[in-house]
Protein backbone atom coordinates (compact mmCIF):
# COMPACT_ATOMS: atom_id res chain seq x y z
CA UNK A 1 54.99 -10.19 -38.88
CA UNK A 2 55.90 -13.77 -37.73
CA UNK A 3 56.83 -14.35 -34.29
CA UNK A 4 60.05 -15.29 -34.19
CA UNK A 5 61.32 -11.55 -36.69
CA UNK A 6 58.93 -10.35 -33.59
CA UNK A 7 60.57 -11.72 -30.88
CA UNK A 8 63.89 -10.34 -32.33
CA UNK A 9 62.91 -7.17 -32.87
CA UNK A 10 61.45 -7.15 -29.04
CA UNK A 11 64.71 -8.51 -27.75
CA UNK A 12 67.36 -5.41 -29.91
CA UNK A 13 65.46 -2.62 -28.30
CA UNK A 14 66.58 0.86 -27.44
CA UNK A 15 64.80 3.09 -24.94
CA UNK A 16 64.98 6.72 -25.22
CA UNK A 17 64.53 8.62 -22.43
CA UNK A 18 64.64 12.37 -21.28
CA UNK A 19 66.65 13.88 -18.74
CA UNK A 20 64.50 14.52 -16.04
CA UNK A 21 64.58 14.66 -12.25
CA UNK A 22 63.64 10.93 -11.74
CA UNK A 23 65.15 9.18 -15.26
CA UNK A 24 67.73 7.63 -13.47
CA UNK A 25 65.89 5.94 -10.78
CA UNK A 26 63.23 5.07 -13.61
CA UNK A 27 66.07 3.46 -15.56
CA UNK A 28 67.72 1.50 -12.71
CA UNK A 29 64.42 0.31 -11.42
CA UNK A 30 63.02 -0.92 -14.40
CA UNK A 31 65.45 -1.74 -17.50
CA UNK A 32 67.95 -4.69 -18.11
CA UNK A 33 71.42 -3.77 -18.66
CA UNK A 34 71.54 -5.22 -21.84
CA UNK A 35 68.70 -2.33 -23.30
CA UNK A 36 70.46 0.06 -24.27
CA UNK A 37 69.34 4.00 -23.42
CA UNK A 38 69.39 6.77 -25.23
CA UNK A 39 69.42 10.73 -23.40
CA UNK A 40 67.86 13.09 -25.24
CA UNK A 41 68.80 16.63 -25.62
CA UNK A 42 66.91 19.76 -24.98
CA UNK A 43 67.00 23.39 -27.08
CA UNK A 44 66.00 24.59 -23.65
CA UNK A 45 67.88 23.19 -20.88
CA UNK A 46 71.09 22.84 -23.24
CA UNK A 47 73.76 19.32 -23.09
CA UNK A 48 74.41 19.33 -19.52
CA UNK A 49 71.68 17.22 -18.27
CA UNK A 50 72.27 14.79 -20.68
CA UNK A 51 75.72 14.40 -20.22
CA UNK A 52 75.11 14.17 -16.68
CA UNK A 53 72.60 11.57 -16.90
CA UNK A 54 74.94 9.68 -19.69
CA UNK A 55 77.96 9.76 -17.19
CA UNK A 56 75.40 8.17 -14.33
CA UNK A 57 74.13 5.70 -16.13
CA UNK A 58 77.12 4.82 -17.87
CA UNK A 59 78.85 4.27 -14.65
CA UNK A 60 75.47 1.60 -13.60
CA UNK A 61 76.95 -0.16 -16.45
CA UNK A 62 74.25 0.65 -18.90
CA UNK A 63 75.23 0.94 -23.03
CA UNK A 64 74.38 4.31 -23.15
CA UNK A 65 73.82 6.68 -26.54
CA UNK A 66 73.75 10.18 -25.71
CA UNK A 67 72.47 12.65 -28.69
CA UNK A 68 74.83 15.72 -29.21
CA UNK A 69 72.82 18.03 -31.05
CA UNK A 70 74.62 20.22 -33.75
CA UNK A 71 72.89 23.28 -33.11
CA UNK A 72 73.46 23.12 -29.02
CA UNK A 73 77.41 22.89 -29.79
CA UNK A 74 78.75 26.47 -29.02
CA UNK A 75 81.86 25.68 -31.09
CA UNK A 76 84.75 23.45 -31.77
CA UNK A 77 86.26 23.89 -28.22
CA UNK A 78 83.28 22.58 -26.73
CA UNK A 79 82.52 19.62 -29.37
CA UNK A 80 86.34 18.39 -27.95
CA UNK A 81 85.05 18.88 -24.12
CA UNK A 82 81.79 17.04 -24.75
CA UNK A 83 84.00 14.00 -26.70
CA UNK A 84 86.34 13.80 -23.73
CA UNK A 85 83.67 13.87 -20.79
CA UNK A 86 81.69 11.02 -23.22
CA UNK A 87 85.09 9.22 -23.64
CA UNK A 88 86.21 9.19 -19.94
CA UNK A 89 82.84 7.71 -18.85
CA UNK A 90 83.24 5.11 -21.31
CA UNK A 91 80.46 5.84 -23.80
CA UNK A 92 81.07 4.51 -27.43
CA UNK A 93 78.37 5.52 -29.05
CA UNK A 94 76.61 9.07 -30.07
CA UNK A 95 73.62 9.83 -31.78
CA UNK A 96 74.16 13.14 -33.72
CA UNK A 97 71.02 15.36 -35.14
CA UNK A 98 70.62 18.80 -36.07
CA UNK A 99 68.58 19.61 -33.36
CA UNK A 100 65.70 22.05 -32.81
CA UNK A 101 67.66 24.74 -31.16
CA UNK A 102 66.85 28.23 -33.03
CA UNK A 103 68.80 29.85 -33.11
CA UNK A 104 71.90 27.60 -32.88
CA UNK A 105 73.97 28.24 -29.49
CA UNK A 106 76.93 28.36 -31.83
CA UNK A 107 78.63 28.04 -35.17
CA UNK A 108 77.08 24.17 -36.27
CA UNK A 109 73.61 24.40 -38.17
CA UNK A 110 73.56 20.91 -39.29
CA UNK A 111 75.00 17.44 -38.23
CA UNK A 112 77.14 16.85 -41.16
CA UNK A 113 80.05 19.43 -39.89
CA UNK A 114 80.00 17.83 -36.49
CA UNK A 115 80.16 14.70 -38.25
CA UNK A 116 82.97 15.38 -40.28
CA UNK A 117 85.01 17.48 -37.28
CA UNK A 118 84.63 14.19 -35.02
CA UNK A 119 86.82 11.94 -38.27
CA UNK A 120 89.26 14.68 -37.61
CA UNK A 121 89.36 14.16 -34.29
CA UNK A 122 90.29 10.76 -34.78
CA UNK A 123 87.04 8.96 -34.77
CA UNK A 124 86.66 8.78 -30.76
CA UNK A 125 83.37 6.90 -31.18
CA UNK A 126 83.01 3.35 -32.63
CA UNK A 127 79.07 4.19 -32.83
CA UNK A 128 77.44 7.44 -34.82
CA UNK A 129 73.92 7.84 -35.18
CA UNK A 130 72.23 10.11 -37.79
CA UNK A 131 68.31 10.94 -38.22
CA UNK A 132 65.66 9.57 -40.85
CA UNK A 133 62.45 10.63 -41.40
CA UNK A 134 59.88 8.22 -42.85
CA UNK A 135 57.56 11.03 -42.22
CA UNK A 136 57.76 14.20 -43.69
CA UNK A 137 60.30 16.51 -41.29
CA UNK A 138 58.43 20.01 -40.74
CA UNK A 139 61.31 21.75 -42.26
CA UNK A 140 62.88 20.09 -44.92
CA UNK A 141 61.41 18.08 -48.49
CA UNK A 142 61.58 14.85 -47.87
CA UNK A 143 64.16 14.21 -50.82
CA UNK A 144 66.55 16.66 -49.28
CA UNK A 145 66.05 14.51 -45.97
CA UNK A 146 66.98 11.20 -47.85
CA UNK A 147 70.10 13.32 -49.67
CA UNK A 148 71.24 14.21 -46.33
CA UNK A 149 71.42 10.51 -45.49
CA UNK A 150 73.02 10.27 -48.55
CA UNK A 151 75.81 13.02 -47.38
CA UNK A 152 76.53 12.03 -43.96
CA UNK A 153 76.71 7.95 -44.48
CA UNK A 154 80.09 7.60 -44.65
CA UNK A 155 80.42 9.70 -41.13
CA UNK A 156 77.76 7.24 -39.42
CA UNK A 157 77.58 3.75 -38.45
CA UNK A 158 73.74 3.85 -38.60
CA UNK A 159 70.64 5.66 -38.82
CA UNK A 160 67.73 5.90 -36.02
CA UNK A 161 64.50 6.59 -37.77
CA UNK A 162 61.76 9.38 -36.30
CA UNK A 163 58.73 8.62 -35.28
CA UNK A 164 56.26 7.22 -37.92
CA UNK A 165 52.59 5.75 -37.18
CA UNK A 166 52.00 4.53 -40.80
CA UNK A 167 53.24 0.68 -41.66
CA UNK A 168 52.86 1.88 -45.23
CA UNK A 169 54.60 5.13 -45.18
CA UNK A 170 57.36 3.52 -43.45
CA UNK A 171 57.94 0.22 -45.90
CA UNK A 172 58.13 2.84 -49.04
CA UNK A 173 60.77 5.26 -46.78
CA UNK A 174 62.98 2.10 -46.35
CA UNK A 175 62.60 1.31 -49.47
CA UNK A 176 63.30 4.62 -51.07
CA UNK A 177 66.82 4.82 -49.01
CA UNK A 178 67.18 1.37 -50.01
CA UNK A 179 66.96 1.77 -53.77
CA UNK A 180 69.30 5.35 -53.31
CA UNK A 181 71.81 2.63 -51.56
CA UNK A 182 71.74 4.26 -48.33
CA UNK A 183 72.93 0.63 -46.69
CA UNK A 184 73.43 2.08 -43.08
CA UNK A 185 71.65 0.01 -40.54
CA UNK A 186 68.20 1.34 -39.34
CA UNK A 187 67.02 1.43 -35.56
CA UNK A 188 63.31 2.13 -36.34
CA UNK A 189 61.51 4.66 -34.34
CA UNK A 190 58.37 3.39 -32.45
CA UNK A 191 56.04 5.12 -29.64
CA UNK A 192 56.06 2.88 -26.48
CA UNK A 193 52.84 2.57 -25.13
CA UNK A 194 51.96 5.58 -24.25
CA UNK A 195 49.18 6.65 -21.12
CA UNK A 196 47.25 9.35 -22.37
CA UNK A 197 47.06 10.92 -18.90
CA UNK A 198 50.98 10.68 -18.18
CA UNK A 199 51.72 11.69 -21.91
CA UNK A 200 49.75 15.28 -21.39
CA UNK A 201 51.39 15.24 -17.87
CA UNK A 202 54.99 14.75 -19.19
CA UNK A 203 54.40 17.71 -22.04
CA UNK A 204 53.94 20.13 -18.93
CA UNK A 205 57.08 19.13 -16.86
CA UNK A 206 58.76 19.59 -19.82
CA UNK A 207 57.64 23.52 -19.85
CA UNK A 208 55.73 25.78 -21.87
CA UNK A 209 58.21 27.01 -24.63
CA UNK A 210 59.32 23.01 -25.04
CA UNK A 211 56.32 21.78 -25.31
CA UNK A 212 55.06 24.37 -27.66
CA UNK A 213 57.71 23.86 -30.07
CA UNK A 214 57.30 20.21 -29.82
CA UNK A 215 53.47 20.34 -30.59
CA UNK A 216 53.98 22.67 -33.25
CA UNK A 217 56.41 20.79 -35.27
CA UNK A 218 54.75 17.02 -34.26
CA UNK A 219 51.02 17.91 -34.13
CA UNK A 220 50.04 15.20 -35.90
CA UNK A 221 51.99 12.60 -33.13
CA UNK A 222 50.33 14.19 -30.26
CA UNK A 223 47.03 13.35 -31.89
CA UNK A 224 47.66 9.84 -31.87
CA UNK A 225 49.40 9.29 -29.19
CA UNK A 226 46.91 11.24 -27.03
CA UNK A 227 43.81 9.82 -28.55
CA UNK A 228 42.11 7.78 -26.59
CA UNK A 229 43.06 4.21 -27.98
CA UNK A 230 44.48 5.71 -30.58
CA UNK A 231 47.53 3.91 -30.70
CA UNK A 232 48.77 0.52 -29.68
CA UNK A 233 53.00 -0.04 -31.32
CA UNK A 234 52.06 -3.62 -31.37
CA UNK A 235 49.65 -2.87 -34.38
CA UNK A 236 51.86 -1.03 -35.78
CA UNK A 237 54.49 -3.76 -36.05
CA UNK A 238 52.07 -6.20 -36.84
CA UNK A 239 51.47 -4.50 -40.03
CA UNK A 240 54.99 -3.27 -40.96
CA UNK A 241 55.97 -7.05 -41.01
CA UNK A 242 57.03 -7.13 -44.25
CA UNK A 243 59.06 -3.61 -44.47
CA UNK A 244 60.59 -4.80 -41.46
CA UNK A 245 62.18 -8.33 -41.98
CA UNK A 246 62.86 -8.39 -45.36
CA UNK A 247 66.96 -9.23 -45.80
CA UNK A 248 66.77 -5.68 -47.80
CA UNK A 249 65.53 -3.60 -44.67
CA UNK A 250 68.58 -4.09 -42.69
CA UNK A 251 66.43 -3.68 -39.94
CA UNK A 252 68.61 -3.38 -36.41
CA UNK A 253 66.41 -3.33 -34.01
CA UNK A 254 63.67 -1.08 -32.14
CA UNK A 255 64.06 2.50 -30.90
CA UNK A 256 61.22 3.07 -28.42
CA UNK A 257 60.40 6.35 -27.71
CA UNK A 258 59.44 5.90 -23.72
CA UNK A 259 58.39 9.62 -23.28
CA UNK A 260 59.72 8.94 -19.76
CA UNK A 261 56.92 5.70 -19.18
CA UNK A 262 59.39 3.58 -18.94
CA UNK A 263 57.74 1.46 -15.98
CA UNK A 264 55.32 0.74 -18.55
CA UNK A 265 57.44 0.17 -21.89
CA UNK A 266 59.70 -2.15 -20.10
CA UNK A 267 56.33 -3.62 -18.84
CA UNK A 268 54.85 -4.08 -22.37
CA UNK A 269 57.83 -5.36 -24.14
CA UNK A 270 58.23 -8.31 -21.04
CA UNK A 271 54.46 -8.91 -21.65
CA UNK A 272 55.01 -8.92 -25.58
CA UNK A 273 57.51 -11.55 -25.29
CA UNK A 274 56.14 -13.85 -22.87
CA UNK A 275 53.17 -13.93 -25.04
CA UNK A 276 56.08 -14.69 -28.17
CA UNK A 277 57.40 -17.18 -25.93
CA UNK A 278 54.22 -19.31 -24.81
């Protein structure tokens, strides 16, 4: 990749971060205004902390993008509650997956019903986010991950791409949605720079049954994230150049999965662009 598609890819970022304890202070302490954050949700601990950290950081001025989970909606009354809380704090923009909660906590199993339900209620979001998975999802084919895509396009504004650790893999996924004219923006998904140490730390805060789950669908990210010098995102982008920059790709921007380091993303993307710069 050439440094100046670098340097622009470095400069769209979005930081997702988890609603813990100290995620707020960690935000206001260490990221710009103009990065925007994105609050995950948890099947455990439900959409509260992450509309409460939303509201908070909304109100610090931040872009915010909290994700609304299909399967942690407990029905239609409360998809209208969580629009107007979002709405009165002055958040635009949602990010809307199935989610991992099993069972559901109510009558949504997938994101394309809370998609559509959201047009009814008059479109209250200028922003929708929907998943893609370069690699395969532990559930679902991969072609009936791409035809989802395909289903809930024309209820989205753009699509935030899971995790992938393979510059090949994820040139032929963008491709593939590409060619099946999929033409939604993508926000790919890349691991920050993870600390070994912190990252084993962080899957225990997050508790036992989490963590589990987590491990048991993504085994294969813990391995390389946790390996020591396993992974560095800067070789990774280095060697997705191509998928990435091409006209084609429609390439947004960066969605950096922080794992809660965000001291040390924000640290490594300054770092990454000084060196750009010089």
């Amino acid at each position: 990749m050439d440094r100046d598609h670098f340097q622009a890819l470095l400069s769209r970022v979005r930081y997702e971060v988890l609603p813990a304890k100290a995620t707020e202070d960690k935000v206001l302490a260490h990221v710009p205004r103009d990065v925007v954050v994105t609050v995950t949700a948890s099947p455990v601990k439900g959409l509260e902390p992450t509309l409460d950290l939303a509201t908070r950081l909304a109100a610090h001025g931040y872009r915010v993008v909290p994700h609304v989970p299909a399967r942690l909606l407990r029905d239609d009354a409360h998809l209208k509650d969580v629009t107007g809380r979002l709405r009165a704090a002055g958040v635009d923009d949602v990010f809307v997956p199935a989610g991992d909660a099993d069972p559901p906590a109510g009558v949504y199993e997938g994101a394309l019903p809370v998609l559509r339900r959201l047009e009814e209620l008059g479109a209250p979001f200028a922003e929708v986010g929907i998943t893609g998975y370069p690699e395969s999802h532990p559930l679902l084919h991969d072609d009936l991950t791409i035809q989802a895509m395909w289903d809930k396009r024309a209820h989205a504004t753009y699509i935030v791409s899971n995790l992938c650790f393979d510059a090949r893999v994820l040139g032929e996924w963008i491709g593939r949605i590409r060619r099946r004219h999929i033409t939604l923006p993508v926000h790919v998904g890349v691991a920050g720079p993870v600390q070994r140490a912190k990252l084993l730390t962080m899957a225990a805060k997050i508790g036992v049954g989490e963590s589990t789950r987590f491990l048991t669908r993504h085994a294969s990210w813990f391995v390389r994230l946790a390996a020591p010098g396993g992974y560095a995102p800067e070789r990774l982008l280095a060697r997705s150049g191509a998928a990435l920059t091409a006209p084609s790709a429609k390439v947004a921007g960066l969605h950096l999965f922080t794992f809660n380091q965000i001291a040390e993303t924000e640290r490594w993307r300054r770092a990454a662009l000084e060196r750009l710069a010089g």
